[in-house]
N, C-alpha and C. Protein backbone atom coordinates (compact mmCIF):
# COMPACT_ATOMS: atom_id res chain seq x y z
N UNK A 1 -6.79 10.13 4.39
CA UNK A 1 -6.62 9.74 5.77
C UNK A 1 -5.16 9.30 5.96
N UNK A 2 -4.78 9.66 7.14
CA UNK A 2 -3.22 9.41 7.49
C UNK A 2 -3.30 8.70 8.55
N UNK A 3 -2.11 7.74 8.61
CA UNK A 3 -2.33 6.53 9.89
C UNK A 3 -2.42 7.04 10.63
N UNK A 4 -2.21 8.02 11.24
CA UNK A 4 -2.60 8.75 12.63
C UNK A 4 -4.20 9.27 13.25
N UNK A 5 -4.77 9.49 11.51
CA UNK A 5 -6.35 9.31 12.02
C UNK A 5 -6.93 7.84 11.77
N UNK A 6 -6.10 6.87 11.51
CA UNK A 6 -6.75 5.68 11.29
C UNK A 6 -6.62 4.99 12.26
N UNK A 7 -5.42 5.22 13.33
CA UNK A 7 -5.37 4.86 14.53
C UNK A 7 -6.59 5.52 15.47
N UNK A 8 -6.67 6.58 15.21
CA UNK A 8 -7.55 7.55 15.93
C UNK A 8 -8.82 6.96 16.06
N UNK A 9 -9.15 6.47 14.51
CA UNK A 9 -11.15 6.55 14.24
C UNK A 9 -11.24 4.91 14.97
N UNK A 10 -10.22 3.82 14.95
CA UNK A 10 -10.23 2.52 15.44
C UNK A 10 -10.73 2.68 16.63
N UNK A 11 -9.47 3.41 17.20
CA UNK A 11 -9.60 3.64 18.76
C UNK A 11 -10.61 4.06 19.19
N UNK A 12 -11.47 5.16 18.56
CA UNK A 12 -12.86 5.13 18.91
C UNK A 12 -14.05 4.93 18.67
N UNK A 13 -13.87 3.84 17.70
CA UNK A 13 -14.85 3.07 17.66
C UNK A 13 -14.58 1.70 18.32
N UNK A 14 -13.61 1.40 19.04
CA UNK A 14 -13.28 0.23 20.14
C UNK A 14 -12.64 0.72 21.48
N UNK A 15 -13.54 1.74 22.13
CA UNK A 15 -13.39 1.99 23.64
C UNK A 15 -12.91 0.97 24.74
N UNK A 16 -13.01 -0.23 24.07
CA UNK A 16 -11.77 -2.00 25.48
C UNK A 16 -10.09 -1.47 25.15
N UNK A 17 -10.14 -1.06 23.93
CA UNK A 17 -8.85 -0.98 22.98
C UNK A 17 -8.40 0.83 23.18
N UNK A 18 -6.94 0.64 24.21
CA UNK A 18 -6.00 1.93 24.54
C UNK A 18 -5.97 2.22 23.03
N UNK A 19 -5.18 3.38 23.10
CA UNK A 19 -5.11 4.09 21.92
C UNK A 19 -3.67 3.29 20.80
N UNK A 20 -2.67 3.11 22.28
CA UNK A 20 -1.13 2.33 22.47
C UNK A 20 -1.62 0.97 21.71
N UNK A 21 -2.43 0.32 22.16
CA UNK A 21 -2.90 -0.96 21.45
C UNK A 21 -3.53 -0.83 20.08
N UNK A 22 -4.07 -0.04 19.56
CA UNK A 22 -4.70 0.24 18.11
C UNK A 22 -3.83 0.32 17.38
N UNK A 23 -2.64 1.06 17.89
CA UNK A 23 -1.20 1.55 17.60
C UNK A 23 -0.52 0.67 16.65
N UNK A 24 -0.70 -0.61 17.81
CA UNK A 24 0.19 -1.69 17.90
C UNK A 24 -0.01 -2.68 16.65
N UNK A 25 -1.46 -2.50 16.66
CA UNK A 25 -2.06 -3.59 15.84
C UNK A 25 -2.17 -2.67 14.24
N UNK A 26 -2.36 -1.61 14.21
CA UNK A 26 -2.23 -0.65 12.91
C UNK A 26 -0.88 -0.81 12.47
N UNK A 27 0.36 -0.31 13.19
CA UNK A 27 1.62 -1.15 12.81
C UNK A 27 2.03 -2.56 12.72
N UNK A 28 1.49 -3.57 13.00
CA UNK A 28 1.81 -5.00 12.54
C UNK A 28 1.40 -4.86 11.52
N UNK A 29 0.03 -4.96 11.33
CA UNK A 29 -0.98 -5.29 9.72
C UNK A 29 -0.02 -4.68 8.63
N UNK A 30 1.02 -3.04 8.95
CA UNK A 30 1.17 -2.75 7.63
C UNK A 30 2.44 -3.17 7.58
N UNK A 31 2.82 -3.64 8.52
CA UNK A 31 4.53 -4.50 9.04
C UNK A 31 4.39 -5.73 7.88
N UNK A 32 3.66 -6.52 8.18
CA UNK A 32 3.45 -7.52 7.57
C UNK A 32 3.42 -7.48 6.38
N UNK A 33 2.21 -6.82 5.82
CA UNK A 33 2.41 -6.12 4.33
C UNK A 33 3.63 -5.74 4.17
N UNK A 34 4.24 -5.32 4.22
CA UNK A 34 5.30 -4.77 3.91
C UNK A 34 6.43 -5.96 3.77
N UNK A 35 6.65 -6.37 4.69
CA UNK A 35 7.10 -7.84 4.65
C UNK A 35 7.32 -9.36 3.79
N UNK A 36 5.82 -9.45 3.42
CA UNK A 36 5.35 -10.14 2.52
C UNK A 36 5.40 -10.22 1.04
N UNK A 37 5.62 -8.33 1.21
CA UNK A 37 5.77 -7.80 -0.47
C UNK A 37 7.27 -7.77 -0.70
N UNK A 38 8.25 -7.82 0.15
CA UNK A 38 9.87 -7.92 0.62
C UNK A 38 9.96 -9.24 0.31
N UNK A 39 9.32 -10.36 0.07
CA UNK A 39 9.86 -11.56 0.30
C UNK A 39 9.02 -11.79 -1.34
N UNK A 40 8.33 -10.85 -1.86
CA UNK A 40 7.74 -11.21 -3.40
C UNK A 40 6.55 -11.80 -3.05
N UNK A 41 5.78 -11.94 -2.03
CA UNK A 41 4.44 -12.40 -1.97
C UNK A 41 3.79 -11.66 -2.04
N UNK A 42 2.30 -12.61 -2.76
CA UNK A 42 1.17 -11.13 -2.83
C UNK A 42 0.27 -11.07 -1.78
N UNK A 43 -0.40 -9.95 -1.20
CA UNK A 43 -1.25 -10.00 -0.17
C UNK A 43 -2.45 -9.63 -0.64
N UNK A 44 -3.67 -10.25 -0.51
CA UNK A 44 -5.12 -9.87 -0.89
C UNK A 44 -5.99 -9.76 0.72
N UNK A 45 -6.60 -8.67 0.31
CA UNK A 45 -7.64 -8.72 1.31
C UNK A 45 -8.88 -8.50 0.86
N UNK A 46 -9.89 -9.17 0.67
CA UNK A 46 -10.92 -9.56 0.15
C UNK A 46 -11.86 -8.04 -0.44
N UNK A 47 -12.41 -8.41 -1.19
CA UNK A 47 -13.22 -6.85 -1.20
C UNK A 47 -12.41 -5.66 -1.21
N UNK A 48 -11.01 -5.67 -0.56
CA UNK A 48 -10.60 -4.37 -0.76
C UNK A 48 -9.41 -4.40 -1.97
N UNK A 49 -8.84 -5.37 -1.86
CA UNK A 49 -8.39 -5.57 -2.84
C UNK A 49 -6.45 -5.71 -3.14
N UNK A 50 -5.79 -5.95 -3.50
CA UNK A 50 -4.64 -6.96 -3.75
C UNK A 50 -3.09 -6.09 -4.09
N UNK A 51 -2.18 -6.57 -3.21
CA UNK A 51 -1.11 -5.96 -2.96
C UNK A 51 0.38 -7.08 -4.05
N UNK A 52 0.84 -6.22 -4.94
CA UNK A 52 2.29 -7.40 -5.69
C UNK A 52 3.00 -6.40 -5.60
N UNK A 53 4.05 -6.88 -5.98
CA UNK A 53 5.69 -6.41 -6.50
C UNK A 53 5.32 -6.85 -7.94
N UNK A 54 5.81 -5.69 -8.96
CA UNK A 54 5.97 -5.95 -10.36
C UNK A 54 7.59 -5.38 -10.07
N UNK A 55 8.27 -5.84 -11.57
CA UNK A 55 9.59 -5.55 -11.65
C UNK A 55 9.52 -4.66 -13.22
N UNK A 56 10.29 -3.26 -12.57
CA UNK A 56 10.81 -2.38 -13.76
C UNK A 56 12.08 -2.39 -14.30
N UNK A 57 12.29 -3.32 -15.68
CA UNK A 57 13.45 -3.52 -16.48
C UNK A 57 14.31 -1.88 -16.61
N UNK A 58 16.13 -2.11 -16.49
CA UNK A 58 16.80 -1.03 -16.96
C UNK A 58 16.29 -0.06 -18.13
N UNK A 59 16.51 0.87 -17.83
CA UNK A 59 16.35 1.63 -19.31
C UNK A 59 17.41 2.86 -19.25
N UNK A 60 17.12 3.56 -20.76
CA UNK A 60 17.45 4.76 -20.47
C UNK A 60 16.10 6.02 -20.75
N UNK A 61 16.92 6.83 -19.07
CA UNK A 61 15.72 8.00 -18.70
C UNK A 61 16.12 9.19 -19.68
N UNK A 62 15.87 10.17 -19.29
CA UNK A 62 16.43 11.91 -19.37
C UNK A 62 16.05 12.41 -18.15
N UNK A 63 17.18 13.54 -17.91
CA UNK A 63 16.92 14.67 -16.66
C UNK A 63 16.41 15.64 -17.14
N UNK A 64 15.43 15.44 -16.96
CA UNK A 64 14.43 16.56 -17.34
C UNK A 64 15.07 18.03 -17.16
N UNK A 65 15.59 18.37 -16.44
CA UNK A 65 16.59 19.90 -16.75
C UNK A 65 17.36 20.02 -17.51
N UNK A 66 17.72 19.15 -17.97
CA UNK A 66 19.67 18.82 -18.70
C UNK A 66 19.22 18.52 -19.97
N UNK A 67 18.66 17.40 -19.94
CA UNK A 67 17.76 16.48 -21.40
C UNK A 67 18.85 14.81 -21.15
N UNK A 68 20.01 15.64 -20.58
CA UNK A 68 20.90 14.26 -20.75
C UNK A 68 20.25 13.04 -20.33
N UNK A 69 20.55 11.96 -20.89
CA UNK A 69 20.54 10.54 -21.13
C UNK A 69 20.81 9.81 -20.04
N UNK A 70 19.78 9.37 -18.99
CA UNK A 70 20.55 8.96 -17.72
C UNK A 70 19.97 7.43 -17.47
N UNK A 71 20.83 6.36 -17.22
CA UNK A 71 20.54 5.05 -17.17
C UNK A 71 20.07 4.95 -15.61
N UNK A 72 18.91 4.42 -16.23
CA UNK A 72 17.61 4.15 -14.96
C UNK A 72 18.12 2.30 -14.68
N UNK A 73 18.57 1.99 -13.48
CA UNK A 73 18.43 1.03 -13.09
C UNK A 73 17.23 -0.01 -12.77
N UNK A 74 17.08 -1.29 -13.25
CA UNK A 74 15.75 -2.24 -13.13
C UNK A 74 15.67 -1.91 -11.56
N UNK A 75 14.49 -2.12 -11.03
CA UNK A 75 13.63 -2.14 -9.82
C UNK A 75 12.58 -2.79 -9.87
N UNK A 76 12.12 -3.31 -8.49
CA UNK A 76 11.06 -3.53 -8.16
C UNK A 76 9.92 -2.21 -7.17
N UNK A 77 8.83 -2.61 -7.64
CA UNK A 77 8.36 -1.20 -7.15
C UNK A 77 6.63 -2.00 -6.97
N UNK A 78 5.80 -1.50 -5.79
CA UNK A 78 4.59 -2.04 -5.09
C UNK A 78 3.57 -1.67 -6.12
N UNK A 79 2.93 -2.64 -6.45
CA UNK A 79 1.27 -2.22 -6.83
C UNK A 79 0.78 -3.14 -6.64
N UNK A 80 -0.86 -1.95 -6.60
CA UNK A 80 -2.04 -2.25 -5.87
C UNK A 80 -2.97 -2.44 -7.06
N UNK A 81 -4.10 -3.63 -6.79
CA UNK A 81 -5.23 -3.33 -8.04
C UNK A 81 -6.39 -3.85 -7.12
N UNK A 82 -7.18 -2.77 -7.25
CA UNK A 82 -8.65 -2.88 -6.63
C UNK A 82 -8.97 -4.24 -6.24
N UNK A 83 -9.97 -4.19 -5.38
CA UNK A 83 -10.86 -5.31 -5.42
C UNK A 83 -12.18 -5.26 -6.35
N UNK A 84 -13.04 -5.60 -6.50
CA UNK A 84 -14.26 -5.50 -6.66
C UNK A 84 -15.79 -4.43 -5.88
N UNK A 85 -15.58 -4.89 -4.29
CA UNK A 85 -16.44 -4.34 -3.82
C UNK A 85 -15.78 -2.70 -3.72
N UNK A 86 -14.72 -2.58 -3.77
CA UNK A 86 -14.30 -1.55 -3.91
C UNK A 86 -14.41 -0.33 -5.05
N UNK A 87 -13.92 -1.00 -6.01
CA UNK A 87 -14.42 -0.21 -7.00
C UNK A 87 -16.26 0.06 -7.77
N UNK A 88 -16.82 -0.86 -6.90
CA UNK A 88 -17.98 -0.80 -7.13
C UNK A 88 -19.03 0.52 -6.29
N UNK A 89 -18.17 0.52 -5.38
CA UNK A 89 -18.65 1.62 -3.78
C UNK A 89 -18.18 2.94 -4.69
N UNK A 90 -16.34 3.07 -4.77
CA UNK A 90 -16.27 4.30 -5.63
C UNK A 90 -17.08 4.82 -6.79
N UNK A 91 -17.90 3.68 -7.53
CA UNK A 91 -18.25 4.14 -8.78
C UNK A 91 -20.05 4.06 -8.27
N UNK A 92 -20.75 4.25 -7.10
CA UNK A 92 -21.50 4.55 -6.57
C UNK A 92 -22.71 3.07 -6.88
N UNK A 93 -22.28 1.74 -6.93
CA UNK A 93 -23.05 0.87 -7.27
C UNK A 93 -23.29 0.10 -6.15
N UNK A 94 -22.91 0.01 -5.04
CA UNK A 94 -23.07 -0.69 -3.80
C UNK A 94 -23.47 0.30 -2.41
């Protein structure tokens, strides 16, 4: 699913709520997230499950065409780890 049908399926399953307003509120929620994980906080949402920043130390890579030796700069980079009720639905137990 792509935010554009997630705006979509909201919007019609809340006929009070324009399409412009589902919009609105589908872009804050992931504004925020996004935000939160920018400032190093973690975001959980219950049952579905939990948003961090881990940090990836320098190394050295290869270019996979070349083979050469290419220094990968440390980063921070988003992960996600399940919730519970979640992985319980995927693995067909709920």
């Amino acid at each position: 699913m792509i935010r554009s049908e997630l705006i979509q399926k909201i919007a019609d399953e809340n006929p009070h709520l324009t399409q412009r307003h589902v919009e609105r509120i589908v872009n804050t929620v992931f504004e925020e997230i996004i935000e939160a994980l920018a400032k190093g906080d973690r975001v959980e949402l219950r049952g579905f499950g939990a948003f961090s920043v881990k940090a990836r130390d320098a190394r050295v890579g290869r270019n996979p065409r070349t083979g050469e030796a290419v220094e990968v700069e440390d980063k921070k980079v988003p992960f996600f780890k399940t919730g519970k009720l979640l992985r319980d639905r995927l693995n067909g137990k709920a």
